[in-house]
PDB file of N, CA and C in Angstrom:
ATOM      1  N   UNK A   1     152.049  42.708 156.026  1.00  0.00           N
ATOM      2  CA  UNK A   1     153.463  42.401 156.169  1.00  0.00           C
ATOM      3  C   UNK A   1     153.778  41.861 157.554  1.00  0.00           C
ATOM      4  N   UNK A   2     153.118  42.220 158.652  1.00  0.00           N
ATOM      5  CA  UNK A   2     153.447  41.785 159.952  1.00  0.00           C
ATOM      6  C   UNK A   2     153.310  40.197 160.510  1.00  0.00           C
ATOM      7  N   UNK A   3     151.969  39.914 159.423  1.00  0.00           N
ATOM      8  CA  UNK A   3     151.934  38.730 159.588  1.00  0.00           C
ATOM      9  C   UNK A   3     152.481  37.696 159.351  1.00  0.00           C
ATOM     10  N   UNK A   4     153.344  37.993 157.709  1.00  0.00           N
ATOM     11  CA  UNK A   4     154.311  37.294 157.497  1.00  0.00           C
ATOM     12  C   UNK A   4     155.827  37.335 157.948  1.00  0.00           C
ATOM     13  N   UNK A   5     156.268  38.510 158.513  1.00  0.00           N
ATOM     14  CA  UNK A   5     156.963  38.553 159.163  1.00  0.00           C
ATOM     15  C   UNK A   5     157.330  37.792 160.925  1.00  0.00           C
ATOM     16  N   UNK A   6     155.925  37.306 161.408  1.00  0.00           N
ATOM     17  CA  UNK A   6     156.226  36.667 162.354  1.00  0.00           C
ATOM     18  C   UNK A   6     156.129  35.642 162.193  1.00  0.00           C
ATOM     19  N   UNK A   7     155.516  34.795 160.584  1.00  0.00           N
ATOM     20  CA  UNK A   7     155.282  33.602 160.131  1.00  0.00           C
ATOM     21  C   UNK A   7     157.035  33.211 160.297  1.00  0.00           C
ATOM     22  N   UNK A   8     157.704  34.140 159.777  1.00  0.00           N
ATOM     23  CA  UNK A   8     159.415  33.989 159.242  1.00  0.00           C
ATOM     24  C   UNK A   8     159.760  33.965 160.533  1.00  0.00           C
ATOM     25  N   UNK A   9     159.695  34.401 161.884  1.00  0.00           N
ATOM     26  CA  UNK A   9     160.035  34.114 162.861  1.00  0.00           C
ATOM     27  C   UNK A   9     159.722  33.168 163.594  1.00  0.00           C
ATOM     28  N   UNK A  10     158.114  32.732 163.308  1.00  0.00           N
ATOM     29  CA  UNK A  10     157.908  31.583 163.908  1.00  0.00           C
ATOM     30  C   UNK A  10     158.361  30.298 163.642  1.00  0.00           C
ATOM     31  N   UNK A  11     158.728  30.590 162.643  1.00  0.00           N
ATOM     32  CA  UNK A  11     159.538  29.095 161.893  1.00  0.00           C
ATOM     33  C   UNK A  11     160.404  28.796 161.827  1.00  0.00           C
ATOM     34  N   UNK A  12     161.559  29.971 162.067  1.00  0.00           N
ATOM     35  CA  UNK A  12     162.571  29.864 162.775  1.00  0.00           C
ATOM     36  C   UNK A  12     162.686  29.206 164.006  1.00  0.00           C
ATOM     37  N   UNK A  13     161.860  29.675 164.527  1.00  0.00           N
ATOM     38  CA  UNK A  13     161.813  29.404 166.100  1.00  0.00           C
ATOM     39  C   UNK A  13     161.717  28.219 166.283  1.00  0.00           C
ATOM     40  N   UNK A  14     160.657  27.629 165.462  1.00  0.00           N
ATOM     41  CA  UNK A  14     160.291  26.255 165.613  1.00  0.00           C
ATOM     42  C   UNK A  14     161.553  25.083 164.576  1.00  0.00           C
ATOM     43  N   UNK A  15     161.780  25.302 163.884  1.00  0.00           N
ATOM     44  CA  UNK A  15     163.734  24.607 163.536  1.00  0.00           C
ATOM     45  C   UNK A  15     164.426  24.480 164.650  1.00  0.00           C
ATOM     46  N   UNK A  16     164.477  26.072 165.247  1.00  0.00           N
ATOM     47  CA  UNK A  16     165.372  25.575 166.295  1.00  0.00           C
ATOM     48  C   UNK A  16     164.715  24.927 167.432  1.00  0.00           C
ATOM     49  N   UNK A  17     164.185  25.107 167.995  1.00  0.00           N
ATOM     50  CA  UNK A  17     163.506  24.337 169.224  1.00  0.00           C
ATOM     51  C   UNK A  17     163.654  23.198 168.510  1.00  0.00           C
ATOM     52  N   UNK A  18     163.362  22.490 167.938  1.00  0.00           N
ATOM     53  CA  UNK A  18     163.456  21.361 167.166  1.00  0.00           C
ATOM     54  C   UNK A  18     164.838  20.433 167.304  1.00  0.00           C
ATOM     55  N   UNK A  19     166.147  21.367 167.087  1.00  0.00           N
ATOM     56  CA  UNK A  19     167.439  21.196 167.188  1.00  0.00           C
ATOM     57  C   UNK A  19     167.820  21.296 168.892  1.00  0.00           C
ATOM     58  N   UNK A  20     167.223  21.787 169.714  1.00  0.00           N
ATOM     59  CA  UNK A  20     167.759  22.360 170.683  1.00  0.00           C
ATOM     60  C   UNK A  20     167.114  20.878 171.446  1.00  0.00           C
ATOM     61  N   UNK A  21     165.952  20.729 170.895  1.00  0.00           N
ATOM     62  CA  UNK A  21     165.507  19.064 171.666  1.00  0.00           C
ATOM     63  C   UNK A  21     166.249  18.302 171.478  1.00  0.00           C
ATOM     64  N   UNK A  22     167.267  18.116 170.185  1.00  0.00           N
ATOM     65  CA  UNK A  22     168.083  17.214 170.368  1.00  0.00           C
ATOM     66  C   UNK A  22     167.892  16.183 169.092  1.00  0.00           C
ATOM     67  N   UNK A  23     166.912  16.914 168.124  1.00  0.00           N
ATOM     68  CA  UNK A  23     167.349  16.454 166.663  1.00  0.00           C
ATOM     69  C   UNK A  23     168.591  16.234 166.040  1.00  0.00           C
ATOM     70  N   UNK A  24     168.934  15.397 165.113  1.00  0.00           N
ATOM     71  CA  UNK A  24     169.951  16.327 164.776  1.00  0.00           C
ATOM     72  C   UNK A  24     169.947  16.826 163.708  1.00  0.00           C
ATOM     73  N   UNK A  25     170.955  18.240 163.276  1.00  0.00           N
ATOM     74  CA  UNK A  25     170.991  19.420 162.300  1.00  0.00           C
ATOM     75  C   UNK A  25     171.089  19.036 160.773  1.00  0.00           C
ATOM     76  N   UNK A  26     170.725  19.225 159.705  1.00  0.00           N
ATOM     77  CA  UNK A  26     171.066  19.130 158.440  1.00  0.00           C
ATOM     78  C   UNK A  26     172.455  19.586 158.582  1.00  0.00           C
ATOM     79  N   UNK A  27     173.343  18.787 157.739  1.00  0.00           N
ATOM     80  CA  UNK A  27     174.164  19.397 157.443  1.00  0.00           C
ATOM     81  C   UNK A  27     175.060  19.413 155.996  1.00  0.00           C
ATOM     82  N   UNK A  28     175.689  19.841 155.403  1.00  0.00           N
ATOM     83  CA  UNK A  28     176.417  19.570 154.015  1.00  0.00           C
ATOM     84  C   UNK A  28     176.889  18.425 153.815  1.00  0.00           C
ATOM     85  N   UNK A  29     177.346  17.574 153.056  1.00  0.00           N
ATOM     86  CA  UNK A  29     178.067  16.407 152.505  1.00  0.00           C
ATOM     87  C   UNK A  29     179.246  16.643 153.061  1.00  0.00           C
ATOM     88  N   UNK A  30     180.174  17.473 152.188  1.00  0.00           N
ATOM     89  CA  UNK A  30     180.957  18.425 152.919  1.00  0.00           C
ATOM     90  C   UNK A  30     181.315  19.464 153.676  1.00  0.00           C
ATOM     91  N   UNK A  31     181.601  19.530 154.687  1.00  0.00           N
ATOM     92  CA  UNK A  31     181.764  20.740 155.546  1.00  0.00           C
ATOM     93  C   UNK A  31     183.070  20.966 155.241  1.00  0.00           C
ATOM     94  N   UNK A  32     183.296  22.181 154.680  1.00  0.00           N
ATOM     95  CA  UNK A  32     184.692  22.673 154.546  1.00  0.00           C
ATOM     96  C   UNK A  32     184.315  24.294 154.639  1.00  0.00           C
ATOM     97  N   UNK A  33     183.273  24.708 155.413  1.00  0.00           N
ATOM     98  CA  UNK A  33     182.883  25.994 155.024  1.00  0.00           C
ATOM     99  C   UNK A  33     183.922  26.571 156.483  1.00  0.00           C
ATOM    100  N   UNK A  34     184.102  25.906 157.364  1.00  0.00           N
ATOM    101  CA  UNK A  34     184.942  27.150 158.376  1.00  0.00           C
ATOM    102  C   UNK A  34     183.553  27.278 159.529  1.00  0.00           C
ATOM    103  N   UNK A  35     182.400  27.060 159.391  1.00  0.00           N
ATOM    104  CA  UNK A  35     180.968  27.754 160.028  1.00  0.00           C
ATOM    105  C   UNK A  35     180.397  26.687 160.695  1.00  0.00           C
ATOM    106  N   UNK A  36     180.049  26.795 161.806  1.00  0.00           N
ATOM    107  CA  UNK A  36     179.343  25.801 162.503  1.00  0.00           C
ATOM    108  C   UNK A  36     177.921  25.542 162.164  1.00  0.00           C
ATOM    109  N   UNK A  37     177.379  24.559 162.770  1.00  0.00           N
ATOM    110  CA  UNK A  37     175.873  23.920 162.004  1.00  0.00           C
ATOM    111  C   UNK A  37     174.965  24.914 162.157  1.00  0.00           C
ATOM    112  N   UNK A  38     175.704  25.847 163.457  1.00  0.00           N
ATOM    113  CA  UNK A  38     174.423  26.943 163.506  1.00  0.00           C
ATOM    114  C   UNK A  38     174.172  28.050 162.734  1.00  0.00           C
ATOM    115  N   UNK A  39     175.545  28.531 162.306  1.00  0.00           N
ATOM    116  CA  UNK A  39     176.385  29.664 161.789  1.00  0.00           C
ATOM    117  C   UNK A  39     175.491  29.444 160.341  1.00  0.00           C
ATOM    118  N   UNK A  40     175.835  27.631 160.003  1.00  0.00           N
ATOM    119  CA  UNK A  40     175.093  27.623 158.546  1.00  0.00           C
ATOM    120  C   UNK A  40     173.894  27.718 158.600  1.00  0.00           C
ATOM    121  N   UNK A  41     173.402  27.427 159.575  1.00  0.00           N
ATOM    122  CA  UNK A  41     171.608  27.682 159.517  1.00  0.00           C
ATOM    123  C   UNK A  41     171.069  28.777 159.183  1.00  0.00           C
ATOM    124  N   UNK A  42     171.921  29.644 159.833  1.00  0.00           N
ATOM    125  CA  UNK A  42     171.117  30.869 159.475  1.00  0.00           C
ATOM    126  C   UNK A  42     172.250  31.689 158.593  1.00  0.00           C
ATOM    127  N   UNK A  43     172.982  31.281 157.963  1.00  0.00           N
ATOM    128  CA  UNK A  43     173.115  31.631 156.690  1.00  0.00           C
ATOM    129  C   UNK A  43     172.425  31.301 155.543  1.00  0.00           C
ATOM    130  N   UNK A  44     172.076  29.752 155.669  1.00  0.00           N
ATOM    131  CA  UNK A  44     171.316  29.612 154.558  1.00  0.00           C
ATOM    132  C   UNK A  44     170.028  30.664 154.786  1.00  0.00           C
ATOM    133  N   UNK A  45     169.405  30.574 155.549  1.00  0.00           N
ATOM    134  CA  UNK A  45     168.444  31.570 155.995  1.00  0.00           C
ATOM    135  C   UNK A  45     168.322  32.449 155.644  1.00  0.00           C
ATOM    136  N   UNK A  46     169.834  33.666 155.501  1.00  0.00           N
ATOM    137  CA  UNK A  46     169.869  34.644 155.046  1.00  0.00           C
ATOM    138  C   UNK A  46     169.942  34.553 153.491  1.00  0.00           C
ATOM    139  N   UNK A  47     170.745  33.644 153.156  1.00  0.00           N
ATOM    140  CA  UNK A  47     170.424  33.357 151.535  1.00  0.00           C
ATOM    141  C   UNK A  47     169.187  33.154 150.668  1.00  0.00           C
ATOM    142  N   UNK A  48     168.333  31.985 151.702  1.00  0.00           N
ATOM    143  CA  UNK A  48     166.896  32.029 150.926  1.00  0.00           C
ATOM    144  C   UNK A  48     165.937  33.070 151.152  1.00  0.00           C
ATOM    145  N   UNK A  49     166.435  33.798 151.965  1.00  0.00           N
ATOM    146  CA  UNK A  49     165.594  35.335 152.033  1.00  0.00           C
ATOM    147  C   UNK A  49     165.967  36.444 151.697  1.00  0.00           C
ATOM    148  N   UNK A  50     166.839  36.567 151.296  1.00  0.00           N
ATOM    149  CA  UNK A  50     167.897  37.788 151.260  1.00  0.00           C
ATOM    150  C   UNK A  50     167.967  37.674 149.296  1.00  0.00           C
ATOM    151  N   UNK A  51     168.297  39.245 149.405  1.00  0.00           N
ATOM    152  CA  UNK A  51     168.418  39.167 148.055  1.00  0.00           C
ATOM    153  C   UNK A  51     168.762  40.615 147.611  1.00  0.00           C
ATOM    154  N   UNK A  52     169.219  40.721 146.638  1.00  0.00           N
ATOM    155  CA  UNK A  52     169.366  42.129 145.935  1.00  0.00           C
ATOM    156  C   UNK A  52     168.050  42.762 145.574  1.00  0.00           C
ATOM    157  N   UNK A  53     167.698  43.668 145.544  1.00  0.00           N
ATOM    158  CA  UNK A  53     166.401  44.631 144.999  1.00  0.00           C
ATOM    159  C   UNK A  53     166.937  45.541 144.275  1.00  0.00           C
ATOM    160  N   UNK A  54     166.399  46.125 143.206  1.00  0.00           N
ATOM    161  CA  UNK A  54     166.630  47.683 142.665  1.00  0.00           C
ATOM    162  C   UNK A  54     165.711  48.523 143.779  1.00  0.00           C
ATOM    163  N   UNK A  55     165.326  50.003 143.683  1.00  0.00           N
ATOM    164  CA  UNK A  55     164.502  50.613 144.358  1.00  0.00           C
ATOM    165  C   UNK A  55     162.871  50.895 143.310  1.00  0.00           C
ATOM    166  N   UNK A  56     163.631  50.663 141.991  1.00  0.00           N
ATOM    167  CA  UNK A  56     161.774  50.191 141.340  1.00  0.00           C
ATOM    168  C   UNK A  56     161.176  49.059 142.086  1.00  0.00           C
ATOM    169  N   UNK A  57     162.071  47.756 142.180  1.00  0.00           N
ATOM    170  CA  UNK A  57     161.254  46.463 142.163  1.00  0.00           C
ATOM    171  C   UNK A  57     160.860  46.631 143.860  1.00  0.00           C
ATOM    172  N   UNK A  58     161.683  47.309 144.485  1.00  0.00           N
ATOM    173  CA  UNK A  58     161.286  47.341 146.267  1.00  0.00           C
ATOM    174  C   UNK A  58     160.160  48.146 146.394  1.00  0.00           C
ATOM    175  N   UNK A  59     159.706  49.303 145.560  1.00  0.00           N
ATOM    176  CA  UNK A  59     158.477  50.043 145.176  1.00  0.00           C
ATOM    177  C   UNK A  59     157.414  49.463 144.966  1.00  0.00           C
ATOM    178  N   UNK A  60     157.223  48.761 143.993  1.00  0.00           N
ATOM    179  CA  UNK A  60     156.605  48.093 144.055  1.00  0.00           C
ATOM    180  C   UNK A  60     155.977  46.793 144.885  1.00  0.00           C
ATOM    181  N   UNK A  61     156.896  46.461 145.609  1.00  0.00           N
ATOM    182  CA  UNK A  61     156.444  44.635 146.003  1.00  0.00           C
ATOM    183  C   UNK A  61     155.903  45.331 147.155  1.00  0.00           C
ATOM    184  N   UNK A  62     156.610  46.576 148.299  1.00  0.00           N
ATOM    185  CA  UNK A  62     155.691  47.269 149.352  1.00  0.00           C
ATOM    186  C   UNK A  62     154.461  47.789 148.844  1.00  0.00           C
ATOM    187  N   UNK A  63     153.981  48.055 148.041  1.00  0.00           N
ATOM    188  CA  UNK A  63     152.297  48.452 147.340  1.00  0.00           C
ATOM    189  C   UNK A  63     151.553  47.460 147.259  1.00  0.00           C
ATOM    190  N   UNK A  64     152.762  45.800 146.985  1.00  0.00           N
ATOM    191  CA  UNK A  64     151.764  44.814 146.261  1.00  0.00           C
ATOM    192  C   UNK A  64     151.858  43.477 147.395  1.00  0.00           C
ATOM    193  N   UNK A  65     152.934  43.521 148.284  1.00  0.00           N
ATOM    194  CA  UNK A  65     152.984  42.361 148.655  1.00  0.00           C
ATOM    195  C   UNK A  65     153.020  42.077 149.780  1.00  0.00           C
ATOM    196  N   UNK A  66     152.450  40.879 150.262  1.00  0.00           N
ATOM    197  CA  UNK A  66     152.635  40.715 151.949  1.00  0.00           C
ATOM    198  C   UNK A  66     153.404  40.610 152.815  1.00  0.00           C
ATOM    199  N   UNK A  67     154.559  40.457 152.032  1.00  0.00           N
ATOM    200  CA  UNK A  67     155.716  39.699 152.588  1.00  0.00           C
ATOM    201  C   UNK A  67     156.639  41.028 152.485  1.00  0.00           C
ATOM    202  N   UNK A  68     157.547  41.051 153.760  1.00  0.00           N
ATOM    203  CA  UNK A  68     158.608  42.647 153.870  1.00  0.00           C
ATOM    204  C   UNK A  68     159.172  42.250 152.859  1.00  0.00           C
ATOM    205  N   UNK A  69     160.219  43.598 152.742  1.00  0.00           N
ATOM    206  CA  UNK A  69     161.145  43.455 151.784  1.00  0.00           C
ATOM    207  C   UNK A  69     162.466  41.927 152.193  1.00  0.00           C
ATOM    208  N   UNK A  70     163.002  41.829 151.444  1.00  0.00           N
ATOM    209  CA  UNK A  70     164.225  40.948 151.376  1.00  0.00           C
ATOM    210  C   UNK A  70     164.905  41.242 152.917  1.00  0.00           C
ATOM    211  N   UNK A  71     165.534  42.269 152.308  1.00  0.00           N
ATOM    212  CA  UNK A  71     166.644  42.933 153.869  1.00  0.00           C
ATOM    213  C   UNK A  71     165.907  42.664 155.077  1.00  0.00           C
ATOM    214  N   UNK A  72     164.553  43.171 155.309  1.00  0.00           N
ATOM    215  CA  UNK A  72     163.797  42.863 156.603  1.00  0.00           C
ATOM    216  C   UNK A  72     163.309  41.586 157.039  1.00  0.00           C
ATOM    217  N   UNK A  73     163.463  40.764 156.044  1.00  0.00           N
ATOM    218  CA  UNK A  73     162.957  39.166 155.989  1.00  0.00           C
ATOM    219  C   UNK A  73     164.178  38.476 156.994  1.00  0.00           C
ATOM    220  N   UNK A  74     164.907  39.164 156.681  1.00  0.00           N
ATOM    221  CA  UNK A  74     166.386  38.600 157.212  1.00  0.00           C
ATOM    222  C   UNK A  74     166.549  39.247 158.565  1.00  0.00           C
ATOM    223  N   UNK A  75     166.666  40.681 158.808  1.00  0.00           N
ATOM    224  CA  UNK A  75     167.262  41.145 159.710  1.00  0.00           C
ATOM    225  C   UNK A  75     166.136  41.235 160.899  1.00  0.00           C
ATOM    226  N   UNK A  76     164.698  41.155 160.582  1.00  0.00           N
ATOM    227  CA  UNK A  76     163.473  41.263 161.497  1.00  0.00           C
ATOM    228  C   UNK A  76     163.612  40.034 162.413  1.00  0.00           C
ATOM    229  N   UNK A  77     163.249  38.902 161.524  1.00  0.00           N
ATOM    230  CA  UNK A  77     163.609  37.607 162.368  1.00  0.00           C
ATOM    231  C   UNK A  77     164.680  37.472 163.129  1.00  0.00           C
ATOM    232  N   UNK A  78     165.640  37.350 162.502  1.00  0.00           N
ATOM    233  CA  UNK A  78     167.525  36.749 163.176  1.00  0.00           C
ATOM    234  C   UNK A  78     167.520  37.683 164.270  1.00  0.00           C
ATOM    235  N   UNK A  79     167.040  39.145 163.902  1.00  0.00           N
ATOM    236  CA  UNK A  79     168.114  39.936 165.503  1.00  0.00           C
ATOM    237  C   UNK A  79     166.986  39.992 166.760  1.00  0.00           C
ATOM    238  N   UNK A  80     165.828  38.818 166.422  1.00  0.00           N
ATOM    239  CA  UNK A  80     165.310  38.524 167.461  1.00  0.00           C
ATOM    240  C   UNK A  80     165.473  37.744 168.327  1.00  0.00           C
ATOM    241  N   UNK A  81     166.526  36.833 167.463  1.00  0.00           N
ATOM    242  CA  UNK A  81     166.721  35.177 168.241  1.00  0.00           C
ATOM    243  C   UNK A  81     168.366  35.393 169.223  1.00  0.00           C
ATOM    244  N   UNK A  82     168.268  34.546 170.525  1.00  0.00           N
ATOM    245  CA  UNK A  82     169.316  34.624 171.516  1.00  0.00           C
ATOM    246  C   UNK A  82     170.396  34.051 170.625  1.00  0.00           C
ATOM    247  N   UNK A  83     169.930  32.799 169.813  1.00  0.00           N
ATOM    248  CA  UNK A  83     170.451  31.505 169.085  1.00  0.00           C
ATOM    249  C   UNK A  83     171.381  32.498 168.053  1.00  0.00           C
ATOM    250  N   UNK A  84     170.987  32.987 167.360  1.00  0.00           N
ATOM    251  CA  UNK A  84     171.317  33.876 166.119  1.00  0.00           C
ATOM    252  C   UNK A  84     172.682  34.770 166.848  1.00  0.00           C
ATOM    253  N   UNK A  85     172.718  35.291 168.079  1.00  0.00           N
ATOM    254  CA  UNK A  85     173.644  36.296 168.756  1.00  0.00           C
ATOM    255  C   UNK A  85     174.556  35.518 169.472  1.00  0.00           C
ATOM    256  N   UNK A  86     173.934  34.234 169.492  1.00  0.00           N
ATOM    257  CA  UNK A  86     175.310  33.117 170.195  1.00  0.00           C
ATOM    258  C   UNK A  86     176.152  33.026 169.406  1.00  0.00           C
ATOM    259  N   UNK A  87     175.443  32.122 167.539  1.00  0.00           N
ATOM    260  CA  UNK A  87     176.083  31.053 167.344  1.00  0.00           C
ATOM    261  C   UNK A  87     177.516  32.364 166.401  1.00  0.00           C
ATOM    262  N   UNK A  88     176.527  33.783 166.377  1.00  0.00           N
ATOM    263  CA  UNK A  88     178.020  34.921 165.730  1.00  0.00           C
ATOM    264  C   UNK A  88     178.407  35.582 167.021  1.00  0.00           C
ATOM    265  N   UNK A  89     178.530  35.132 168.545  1.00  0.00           N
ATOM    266  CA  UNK A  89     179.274  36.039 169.507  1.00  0.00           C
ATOM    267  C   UNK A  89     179.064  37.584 169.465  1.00  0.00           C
ATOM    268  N   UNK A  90     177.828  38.109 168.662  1.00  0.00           N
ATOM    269  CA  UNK A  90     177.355  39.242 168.871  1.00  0.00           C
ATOM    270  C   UNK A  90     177.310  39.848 169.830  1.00  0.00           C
ATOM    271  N   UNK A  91     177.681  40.950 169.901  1.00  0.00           N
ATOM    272  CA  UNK A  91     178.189  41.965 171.427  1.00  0.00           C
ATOM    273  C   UNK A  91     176.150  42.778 171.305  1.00  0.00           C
ATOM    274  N   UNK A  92     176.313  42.583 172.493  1.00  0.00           N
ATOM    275  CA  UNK A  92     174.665  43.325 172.628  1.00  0.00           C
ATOM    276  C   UNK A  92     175.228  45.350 172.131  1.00  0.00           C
ATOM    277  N   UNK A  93     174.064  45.169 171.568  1.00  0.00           N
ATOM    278  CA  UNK A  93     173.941  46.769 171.057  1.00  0.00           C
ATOM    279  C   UNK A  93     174.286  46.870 169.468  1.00  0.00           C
ATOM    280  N   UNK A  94     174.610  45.539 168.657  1.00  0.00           N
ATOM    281  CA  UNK A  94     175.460  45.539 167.463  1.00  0.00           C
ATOM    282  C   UNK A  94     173.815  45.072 166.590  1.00  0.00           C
ATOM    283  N   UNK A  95     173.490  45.637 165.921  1.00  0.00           N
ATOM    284  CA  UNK A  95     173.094  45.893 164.557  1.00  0.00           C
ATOM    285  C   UNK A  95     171.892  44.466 164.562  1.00  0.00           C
ATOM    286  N   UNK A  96     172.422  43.531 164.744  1.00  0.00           N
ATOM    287  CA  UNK A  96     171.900  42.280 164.354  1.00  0.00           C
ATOM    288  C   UNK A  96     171.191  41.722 165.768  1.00  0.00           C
ATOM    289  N   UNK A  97     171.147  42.999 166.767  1.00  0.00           N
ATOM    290  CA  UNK A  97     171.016  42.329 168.032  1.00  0.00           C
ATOM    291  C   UNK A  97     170.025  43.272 168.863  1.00  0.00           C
ATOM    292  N   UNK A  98     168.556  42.516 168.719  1.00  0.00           N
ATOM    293  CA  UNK A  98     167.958  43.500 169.121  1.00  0.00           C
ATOM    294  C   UNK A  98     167.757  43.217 170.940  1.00  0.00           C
ATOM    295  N   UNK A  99     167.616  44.561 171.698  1.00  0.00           N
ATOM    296  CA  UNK A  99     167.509  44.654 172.801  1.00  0.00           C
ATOM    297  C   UNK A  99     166.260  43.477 173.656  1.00  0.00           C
ATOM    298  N   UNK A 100     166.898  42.618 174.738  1.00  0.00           N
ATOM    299  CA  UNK A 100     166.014  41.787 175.026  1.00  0.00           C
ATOM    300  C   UNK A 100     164.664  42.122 175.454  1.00  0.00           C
ATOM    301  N   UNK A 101     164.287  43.137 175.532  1.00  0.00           N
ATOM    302  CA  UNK A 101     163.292  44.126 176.193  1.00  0.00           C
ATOM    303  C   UNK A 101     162.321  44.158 174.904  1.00  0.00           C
ATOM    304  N   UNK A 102     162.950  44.455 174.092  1.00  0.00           N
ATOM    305  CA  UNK A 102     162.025  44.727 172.291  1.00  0.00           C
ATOM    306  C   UNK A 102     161.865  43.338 171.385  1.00  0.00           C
ATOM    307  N   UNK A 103     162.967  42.029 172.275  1.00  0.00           N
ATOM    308  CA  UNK A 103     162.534  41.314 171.334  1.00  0.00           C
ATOM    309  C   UNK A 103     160.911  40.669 171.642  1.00  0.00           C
ATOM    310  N   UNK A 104     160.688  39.799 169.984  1.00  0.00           N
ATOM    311  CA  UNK A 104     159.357  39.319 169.702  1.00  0.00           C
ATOM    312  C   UNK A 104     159.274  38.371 170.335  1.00  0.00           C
ATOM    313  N   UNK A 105     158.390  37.835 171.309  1.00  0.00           N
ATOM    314  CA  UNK A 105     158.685  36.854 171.513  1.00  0.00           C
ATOM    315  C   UNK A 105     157.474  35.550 171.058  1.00  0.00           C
ATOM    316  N   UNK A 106     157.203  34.441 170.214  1.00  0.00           N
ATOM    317  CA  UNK A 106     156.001  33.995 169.052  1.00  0.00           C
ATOM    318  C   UNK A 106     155.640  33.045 170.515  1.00  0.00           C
ATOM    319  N   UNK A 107     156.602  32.402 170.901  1.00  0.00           N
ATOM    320  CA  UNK A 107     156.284  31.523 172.398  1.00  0.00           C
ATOM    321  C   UNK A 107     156.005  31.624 173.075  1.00  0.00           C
TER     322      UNK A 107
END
């Protein structure tokens, strides 16, 4: 699981560095969402990783699979990134925001 868990961070990482050089961002056809390009980034993020589980099917996939659960796919990566605590004005100490001392750093 660890390994894929920093795969999910490293690839993050590398999108954004990507954007931060001065690519520019995917963005919707329409923007009418209210959320900035960053805000959507890692929402979609949380969408294509995130997901509902029962506690059978989460039983199982930790016995069988490499990859963390859903919830940790999401919250392992994001509350590592500075980017992630900017683009929601996250107050340090809040949930989604891990201490700069503990974060991962793949770079």
């Amino acid at each position: 699981m660890l390994g894929e868990a920093i795969g999910d961070l490293a690839g993050d990482l590398a999108f954004r560095k990507i954007i931060d050089n001065g690519a520019r961002a995917p963005t919707a056809a329409v923007d009418n969402t209210g959320f900035s390009p960053d805000q959507q980034f890692f929402l979609a993020e949380a969408r294509w990783r995130g997901g509902a589980a029962g506690p059978e099917f989460l039983r199982v996939q930790v016995q069988s699979d490499a990859h963390p659960t859903s919830k940790f796919r999401v919250i392992g990566p994001l509350s590592n990134l500075p980017q992630f605590q900017n683009a929601f004005a996250c107050k340090e100490g809040s949930t989604m925001v891990r201490p700069a001392a503990d974060r991962c750093p793949v770079w």
